[in-house]
PDB file of N, CA and C in Angstrom:
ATOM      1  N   UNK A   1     -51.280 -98.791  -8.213  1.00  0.00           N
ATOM      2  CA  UNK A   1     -51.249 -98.909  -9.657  1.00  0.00           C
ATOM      3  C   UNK A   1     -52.502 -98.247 -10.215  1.00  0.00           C
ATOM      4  N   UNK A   2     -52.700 -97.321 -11.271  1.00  0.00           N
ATOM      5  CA  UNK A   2     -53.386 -96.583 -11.960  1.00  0.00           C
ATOM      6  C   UNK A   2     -53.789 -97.781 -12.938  1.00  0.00           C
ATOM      7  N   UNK A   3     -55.187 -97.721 -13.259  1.00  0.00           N
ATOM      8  CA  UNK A   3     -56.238 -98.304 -14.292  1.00  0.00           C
ATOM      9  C   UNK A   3     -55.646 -98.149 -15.574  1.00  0.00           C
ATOM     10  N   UNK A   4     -54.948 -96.754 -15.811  1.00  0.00           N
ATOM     11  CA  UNK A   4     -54.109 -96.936 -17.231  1.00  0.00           C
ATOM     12  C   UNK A   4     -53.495 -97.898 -17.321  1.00  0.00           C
ATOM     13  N   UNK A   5     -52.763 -98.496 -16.509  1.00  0.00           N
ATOM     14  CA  UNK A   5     -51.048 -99.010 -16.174  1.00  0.00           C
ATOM     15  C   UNK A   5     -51.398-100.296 -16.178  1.00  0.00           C
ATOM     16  N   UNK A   6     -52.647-101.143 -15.595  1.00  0.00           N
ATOM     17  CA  UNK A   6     -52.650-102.488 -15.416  1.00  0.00           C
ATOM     18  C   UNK A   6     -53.825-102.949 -16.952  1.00  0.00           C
ATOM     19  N   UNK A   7     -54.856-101.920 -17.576  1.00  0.00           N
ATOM     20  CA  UNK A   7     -55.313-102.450 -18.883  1.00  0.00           C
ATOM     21  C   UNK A   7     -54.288-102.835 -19.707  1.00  0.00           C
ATOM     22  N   UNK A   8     -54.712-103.654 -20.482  1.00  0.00           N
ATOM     23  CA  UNK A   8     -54.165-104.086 -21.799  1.00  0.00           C
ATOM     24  C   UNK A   8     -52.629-105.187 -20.938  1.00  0.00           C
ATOM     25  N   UNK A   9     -52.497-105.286 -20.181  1.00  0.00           N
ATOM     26  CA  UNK A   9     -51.593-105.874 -19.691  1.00  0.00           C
ATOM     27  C   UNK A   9     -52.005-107.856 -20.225  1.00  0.00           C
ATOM     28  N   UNK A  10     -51.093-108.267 -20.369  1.00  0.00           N
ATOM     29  CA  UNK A  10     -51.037-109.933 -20.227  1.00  0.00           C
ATOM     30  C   UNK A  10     -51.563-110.187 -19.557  1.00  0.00           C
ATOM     31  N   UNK A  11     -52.306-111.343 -19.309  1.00  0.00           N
ATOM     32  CA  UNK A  11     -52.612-112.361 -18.322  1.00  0.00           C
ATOM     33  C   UNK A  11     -51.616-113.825 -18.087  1.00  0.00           C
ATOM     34  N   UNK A  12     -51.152-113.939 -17.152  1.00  0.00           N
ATOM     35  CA  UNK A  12     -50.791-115.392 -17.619  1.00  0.00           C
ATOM     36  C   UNK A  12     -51.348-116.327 -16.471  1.00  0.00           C
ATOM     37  N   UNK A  13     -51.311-117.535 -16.457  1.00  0.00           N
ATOM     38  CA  UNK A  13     -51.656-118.600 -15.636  1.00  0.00           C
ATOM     39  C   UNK A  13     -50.580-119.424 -15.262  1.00  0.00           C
ATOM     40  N   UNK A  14     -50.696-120.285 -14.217  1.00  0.00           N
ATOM     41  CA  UNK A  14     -49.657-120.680 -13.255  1.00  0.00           C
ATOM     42  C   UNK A  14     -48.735-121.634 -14.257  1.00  0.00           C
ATOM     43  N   UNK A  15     -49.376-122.102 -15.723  1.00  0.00           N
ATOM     44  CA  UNK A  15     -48.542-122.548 -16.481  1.00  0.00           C
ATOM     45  C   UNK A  15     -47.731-122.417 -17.688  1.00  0.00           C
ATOM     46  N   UNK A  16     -47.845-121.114 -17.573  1.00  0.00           N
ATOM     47  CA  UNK A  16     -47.393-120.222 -18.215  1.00  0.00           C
ATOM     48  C   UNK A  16     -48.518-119.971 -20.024  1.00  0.00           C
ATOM     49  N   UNK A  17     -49.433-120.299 -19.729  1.00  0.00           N
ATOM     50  CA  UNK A  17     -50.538-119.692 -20.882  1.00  0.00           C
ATOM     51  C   UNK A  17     -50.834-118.946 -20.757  1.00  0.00           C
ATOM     52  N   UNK A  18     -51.135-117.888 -21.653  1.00  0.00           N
ATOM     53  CA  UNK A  18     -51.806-115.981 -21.956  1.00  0.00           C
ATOM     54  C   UNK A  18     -53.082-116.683 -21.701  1.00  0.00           C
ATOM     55  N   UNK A  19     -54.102-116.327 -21.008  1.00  0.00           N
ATOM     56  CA  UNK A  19     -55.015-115.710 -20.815  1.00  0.00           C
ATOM     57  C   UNK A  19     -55.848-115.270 -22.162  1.00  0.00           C
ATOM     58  N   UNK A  20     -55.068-113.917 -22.216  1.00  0.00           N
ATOM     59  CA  UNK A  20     -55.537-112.689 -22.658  1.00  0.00           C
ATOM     60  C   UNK A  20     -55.119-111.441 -22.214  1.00  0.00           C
ATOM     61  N   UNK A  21     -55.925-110.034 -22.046  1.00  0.00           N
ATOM     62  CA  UNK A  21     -55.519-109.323 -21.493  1.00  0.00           C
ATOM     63  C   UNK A  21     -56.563-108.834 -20.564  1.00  0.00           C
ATOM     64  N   UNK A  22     -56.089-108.065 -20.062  1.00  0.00           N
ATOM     65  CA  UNK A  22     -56.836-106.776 -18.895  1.00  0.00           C
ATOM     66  C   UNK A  22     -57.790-106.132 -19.439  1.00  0.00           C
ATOM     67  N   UNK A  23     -59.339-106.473 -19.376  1.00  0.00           N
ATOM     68  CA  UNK A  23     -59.761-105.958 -20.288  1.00  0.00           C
ATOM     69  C   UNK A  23     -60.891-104.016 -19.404  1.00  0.00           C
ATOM     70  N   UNK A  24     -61.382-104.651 -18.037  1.00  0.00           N
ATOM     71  CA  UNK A  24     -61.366-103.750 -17.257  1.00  0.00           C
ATOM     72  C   UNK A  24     -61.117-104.225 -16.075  1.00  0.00           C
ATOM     73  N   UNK A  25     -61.451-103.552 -15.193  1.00  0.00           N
ATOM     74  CA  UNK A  25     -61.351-103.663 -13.352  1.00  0.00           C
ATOM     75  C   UNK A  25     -62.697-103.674 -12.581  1.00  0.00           C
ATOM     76  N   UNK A  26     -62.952-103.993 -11.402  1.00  0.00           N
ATOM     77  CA  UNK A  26     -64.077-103.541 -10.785  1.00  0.00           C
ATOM     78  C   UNK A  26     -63.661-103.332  -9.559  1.00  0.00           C
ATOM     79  N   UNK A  27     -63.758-102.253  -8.873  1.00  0.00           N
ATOM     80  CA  UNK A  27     -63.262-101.827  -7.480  1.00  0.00           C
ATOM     81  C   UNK A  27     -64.386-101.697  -6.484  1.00  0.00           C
ATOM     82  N   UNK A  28     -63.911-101.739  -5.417  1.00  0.00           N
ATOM     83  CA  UNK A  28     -64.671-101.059  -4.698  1.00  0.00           C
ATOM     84  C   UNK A  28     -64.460 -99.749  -4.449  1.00  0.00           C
ATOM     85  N   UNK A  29     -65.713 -98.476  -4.686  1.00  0.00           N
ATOM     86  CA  UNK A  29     -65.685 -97.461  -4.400  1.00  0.00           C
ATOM     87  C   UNK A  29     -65.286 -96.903  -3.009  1.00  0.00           C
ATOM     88  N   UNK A  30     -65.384 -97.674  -2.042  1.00  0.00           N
ATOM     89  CA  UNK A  30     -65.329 -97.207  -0.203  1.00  0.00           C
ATOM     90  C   UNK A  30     -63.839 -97.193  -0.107  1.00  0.00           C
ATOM     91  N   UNK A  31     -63.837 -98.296  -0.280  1.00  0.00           N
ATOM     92  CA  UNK A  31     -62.323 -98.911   0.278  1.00  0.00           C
ATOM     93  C   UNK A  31     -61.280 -98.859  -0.865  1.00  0.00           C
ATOM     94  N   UNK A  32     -61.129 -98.405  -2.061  1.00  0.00           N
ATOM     95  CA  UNK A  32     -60.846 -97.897  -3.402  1.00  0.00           C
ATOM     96  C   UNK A  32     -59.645 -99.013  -3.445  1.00  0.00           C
ATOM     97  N   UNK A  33     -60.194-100.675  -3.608  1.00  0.00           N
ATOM     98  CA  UNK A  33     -59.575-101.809  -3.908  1.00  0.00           C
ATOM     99  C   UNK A  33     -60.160-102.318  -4.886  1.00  0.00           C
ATOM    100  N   UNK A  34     -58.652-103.049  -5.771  1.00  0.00           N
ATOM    101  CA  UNK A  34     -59.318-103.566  -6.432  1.00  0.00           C
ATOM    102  C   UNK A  34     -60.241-104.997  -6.438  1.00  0.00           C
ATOM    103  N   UNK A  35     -61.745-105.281  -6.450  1.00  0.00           N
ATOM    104  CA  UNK A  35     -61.767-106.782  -6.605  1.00  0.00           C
ATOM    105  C   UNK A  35     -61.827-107.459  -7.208  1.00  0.00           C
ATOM    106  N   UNK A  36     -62.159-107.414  -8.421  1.00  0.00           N
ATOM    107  CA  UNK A  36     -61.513-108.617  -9.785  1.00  0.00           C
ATOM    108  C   UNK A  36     -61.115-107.496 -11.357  1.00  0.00           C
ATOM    109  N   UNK A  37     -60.818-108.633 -12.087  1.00  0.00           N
ATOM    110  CA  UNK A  37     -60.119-108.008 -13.403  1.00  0.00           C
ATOM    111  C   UNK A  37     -61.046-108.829 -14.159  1.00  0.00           C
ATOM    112  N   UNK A  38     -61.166-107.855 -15.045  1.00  0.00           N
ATOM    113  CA  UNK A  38     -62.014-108.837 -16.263  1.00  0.00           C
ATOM    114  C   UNK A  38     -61.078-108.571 -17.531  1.00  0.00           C
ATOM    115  N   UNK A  39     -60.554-110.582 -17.819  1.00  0.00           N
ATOM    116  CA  UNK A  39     -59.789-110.802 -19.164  1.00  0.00           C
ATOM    117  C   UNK A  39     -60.409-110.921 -20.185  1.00  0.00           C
ATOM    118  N   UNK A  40     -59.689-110.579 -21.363  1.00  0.00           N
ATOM    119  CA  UNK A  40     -60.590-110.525 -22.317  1.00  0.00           C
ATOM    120  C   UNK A  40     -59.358-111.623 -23.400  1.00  0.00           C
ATOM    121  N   UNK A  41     -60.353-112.239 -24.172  1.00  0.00           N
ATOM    122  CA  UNK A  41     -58.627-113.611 -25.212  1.00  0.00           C
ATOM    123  C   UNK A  41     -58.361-112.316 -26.204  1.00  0.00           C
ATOM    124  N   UNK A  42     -58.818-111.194 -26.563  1.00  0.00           N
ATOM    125  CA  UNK A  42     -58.404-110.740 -27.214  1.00  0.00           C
ATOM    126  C   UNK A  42     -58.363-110.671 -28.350  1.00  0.00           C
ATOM    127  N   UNK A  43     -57.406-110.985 -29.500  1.00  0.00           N
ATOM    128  CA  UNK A  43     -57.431-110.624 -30.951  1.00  0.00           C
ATOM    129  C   UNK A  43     -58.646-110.255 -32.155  1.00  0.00           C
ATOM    130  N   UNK A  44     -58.843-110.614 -32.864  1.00  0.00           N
ATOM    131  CA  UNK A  44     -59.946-110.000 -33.792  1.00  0.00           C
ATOM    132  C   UNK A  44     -61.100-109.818 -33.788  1.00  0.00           C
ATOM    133  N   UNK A  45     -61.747-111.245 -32.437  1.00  0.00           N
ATOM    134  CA  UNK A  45     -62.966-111.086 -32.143  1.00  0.00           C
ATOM    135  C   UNK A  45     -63.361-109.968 -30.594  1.00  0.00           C
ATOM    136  N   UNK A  46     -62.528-109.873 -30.284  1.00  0.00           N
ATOM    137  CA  UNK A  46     -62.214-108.644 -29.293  1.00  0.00           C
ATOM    138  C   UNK A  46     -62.882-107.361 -29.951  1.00  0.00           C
ATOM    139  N   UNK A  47     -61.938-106.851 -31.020  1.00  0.00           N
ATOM    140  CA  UNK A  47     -62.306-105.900 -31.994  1.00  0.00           C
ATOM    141  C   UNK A  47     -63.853-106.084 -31.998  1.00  0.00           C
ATOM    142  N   UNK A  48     -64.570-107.021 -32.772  1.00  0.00           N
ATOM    143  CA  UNK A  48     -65.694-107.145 -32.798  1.00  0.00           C
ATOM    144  C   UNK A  48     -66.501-107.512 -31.972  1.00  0.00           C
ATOM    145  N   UNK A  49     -66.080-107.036 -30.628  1.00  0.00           N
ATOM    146  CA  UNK A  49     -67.144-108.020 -29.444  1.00  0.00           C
ATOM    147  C   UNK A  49     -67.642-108.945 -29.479  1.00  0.00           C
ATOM    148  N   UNK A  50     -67.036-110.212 -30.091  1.00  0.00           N
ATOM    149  CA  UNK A  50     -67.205-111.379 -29.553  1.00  0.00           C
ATOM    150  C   UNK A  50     -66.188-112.167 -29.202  1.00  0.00           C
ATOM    151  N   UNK A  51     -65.172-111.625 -28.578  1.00  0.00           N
ATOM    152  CA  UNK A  51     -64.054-112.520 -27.802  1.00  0.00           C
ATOM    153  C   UNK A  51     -64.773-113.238 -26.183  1.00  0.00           C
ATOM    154  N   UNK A  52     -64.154-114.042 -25.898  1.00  0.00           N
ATOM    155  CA  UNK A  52     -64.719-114.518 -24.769  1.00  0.00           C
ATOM    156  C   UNK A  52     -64.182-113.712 -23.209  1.00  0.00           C
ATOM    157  N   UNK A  53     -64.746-113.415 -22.241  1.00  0.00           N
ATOM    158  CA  UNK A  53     -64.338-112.832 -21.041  1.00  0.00           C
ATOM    159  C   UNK A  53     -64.535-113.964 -20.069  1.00  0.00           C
ATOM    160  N   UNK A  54     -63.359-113.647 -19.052  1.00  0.00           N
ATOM    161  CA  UNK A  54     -62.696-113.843 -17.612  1.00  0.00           C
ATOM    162  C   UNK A  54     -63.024-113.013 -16.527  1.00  0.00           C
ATOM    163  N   UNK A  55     -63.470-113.747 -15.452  1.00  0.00           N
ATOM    164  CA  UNK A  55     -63.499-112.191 -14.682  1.00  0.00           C
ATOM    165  C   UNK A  55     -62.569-113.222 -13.160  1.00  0.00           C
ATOM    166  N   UNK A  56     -62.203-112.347 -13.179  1.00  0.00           N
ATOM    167  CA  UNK A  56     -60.583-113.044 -12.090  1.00  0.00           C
ATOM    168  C   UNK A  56     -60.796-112.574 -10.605  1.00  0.00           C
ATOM    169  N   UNK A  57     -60.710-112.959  -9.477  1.00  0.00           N
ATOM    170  CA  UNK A  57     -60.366-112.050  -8.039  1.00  0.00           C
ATOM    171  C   UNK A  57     -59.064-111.645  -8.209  1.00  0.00           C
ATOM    172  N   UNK A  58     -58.859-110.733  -7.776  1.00  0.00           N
ATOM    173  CA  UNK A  58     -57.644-109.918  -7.318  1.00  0.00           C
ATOM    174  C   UNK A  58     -57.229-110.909  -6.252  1.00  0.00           C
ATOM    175  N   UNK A  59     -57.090-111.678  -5.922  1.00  0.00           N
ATOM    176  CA  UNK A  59     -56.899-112.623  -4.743  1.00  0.00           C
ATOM    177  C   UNK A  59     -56.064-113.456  -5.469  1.00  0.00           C
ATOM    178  N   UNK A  60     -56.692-113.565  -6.607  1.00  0.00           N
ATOM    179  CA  UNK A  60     -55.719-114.900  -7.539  1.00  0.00           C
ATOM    180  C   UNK A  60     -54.590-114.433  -8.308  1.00  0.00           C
ATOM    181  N   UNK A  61     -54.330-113.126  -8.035  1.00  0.00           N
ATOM    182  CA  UNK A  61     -53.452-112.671  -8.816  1.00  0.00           C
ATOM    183  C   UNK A  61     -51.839-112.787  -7.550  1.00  0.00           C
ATOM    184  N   UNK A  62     -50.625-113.418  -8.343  1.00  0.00           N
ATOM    185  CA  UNK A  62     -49.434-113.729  -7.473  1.00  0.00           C
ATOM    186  C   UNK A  62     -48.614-111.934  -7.915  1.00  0.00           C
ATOM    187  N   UNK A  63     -48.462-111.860  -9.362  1.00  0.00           N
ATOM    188  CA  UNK A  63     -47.892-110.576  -8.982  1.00  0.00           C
ATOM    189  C   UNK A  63     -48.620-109.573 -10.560  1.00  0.00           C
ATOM    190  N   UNK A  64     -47.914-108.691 -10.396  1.00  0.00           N
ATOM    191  CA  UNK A  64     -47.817-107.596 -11.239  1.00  0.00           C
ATOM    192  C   UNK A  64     -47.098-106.820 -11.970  1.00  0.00           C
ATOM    193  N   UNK A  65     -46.429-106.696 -12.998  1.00  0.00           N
ATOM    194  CA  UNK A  65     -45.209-106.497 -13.368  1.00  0.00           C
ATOM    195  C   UNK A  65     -45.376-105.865 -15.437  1.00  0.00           C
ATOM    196  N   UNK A  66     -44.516-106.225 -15.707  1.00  0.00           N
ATOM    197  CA  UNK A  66     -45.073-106.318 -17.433  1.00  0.00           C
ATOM    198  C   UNK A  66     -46.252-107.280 -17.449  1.00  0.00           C
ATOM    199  N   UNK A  67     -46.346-108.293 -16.902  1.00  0.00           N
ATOM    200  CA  UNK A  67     -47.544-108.766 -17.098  1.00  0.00           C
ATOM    201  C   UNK A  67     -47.860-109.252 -15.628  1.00  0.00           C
ATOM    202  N   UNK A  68     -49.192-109.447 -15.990  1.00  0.00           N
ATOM    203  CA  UNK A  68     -50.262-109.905 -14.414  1.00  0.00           C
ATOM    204  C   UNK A  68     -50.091-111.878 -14.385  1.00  0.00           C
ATOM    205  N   UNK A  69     -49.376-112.081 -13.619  1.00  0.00           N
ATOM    206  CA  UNK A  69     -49.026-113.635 -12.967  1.00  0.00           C
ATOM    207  C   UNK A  69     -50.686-113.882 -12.045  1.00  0.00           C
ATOM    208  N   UNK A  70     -50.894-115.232 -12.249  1.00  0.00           N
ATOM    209  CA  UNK A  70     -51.317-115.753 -11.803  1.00  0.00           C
ATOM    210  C   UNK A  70     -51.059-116.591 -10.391  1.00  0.00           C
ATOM    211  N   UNK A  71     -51.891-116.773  -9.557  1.00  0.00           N
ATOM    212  CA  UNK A  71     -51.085-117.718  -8.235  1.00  0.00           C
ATOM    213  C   UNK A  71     -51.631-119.063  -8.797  1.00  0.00           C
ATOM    214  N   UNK A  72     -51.068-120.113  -7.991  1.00  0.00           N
ATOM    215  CA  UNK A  72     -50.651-121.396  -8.837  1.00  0.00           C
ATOM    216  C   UNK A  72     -52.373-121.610  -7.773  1.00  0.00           C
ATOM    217  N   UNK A  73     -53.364-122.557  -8.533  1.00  0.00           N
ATOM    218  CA  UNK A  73     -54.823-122.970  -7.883  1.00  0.00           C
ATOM    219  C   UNK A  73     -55.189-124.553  -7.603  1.00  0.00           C
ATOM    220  N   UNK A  74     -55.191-124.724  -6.091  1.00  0.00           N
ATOM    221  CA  UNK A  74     -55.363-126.194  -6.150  1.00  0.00           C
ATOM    222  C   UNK A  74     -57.066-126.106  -6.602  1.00  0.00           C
ATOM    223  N   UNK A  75     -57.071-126.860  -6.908  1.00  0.00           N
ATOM    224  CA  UNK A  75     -58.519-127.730  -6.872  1.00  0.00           C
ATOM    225  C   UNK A  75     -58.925-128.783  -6.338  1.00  0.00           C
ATOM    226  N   UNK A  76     -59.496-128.704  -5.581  1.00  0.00           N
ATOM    227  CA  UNK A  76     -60.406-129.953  -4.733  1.00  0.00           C
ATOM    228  C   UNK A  76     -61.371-130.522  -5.755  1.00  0.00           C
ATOM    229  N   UNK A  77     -61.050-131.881  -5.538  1.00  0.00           N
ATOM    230  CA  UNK A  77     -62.073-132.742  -6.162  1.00  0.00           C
ATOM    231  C   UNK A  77     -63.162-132.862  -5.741  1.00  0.00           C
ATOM    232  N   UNK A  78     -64.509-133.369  -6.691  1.00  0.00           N
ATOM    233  CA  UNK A  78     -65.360-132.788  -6.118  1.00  0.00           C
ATOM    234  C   UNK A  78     -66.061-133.750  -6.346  1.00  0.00           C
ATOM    235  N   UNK A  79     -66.662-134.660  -5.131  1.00  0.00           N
ATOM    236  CA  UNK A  79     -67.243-135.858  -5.152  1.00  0.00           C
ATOM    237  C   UNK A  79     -68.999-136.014  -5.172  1.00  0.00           C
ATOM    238  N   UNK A  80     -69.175-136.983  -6.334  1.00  0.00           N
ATOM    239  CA  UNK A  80     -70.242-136.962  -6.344  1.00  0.00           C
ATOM    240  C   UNK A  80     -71.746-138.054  -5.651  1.00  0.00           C
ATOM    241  N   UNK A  81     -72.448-138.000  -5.445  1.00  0.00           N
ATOM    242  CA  UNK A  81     -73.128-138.464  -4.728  1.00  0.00           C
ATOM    243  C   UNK A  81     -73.512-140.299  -5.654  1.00  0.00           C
ATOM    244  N   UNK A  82     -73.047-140.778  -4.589  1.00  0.00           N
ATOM    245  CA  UNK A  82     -73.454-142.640  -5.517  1.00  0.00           C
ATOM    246  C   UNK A  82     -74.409-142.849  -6.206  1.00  0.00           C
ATOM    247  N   UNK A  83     -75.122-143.199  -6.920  1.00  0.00           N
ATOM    248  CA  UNK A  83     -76.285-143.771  -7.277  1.00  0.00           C
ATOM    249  C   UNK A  83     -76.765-144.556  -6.942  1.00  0.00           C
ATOM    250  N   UNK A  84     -78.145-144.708  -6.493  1.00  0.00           N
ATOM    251  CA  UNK A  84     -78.889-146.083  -5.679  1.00  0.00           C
ATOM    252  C   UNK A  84     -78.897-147.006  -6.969  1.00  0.00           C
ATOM    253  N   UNK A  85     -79.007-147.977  -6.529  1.00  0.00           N
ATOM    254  CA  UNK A  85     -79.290-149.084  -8.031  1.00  0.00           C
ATOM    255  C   UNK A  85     -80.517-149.233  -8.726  1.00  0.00           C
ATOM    256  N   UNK A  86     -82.102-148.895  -7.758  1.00  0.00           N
ATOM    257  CA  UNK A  86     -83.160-149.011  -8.680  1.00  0.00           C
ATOM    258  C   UNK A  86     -83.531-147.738  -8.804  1.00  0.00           C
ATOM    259  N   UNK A  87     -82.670-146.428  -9.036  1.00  0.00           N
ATOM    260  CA  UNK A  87     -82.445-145.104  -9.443  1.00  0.00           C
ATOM    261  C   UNK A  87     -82.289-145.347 -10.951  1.00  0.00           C
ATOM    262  N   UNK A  88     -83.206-144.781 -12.018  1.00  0.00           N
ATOM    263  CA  UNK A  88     -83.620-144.585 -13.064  1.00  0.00           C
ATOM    264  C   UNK A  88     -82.789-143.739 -13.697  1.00  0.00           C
ATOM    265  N   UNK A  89     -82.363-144.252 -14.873  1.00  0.00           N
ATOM    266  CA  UNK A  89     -81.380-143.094 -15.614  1.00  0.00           C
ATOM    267  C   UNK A  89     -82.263-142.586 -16.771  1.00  0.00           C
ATOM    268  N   UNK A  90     -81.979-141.417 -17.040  1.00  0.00           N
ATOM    269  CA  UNK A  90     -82.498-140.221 -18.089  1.00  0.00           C
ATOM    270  C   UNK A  90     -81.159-139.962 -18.885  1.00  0.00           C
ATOM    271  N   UNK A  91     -81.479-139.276 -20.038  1.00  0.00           N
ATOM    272  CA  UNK A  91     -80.764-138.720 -20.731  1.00  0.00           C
ATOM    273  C   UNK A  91     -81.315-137.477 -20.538  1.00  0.00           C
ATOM    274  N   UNK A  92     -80.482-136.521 -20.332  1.00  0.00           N
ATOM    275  CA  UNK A  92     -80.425-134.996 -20.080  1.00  0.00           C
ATOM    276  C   UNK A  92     -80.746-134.691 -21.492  1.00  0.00           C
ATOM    277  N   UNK A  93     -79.537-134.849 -22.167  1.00  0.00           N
ATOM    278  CA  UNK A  93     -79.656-133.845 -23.368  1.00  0.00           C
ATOM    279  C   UNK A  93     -80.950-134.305 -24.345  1.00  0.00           C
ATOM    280  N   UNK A  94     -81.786-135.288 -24.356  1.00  0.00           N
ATOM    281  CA  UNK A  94     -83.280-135.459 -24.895  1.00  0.00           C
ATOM    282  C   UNK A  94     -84.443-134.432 -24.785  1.00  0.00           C
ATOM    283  N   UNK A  95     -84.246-133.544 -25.371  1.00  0.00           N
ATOM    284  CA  UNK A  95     -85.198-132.701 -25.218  1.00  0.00           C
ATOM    285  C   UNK A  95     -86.908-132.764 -25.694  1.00  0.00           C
ATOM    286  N   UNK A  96     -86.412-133.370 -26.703  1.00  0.00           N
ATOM    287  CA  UNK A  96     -87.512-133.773 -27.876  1.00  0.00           C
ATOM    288  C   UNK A  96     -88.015-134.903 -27.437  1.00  0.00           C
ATOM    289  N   UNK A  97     -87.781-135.620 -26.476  1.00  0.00           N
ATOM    290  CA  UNK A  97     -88.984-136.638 -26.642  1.00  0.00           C
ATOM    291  C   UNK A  97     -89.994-136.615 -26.326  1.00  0.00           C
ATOM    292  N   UNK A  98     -91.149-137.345 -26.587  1.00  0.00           N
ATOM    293  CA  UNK A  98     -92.165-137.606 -26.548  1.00  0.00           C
ATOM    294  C   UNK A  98     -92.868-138.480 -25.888  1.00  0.00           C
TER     295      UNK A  98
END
């Protein structure tokens, strides 16, 4: 597939939500593969460079077609470490104190 052919293409996700689109590619030069896509949400703030970007593996992609499918992504939960009991709590977001 030619770089013309897969920009501007859809994105979708395993539940059927747009993304966005194809906004570029990054390959490798040696091995002339692609390894990720960078999505872009697109519409007006696109135009004005401030839409938000995606940058995807080519790994996660299931197919290619009128639009770029997503493969369906488990996620592992991700467990966090207990807290001792005479472990002191902070507030993070306090920046200002004194």
């Amino acid at each position: 597939m030619k770089f013309n052919e897969l920009v501007n293409k859809e994105v979708i996700d395993q539940k059927g939500n747009v993304l966005g689109k194809v906004k570029n590619i990054e390959w490798d030069t040696e091995s002339k593969e692609v390894i990720n896509i960078e999505v872009s949400s697109g519409g007006f703030k696109d135009t004005l460079g401030m839409s938000e970007h995606q940058i995807l593996s080519y790994d996660s992609i299931e197919s290619i077609g009128d639009k770029v499918l997503l493969k369906k992504q488990i996620i592992e939960p991700v467990k966090t470490p207990a807290k001792e009991e005479n472990e002191e709590t902070t507030d993070n977001l306090d920046f200002y104190s004194l």
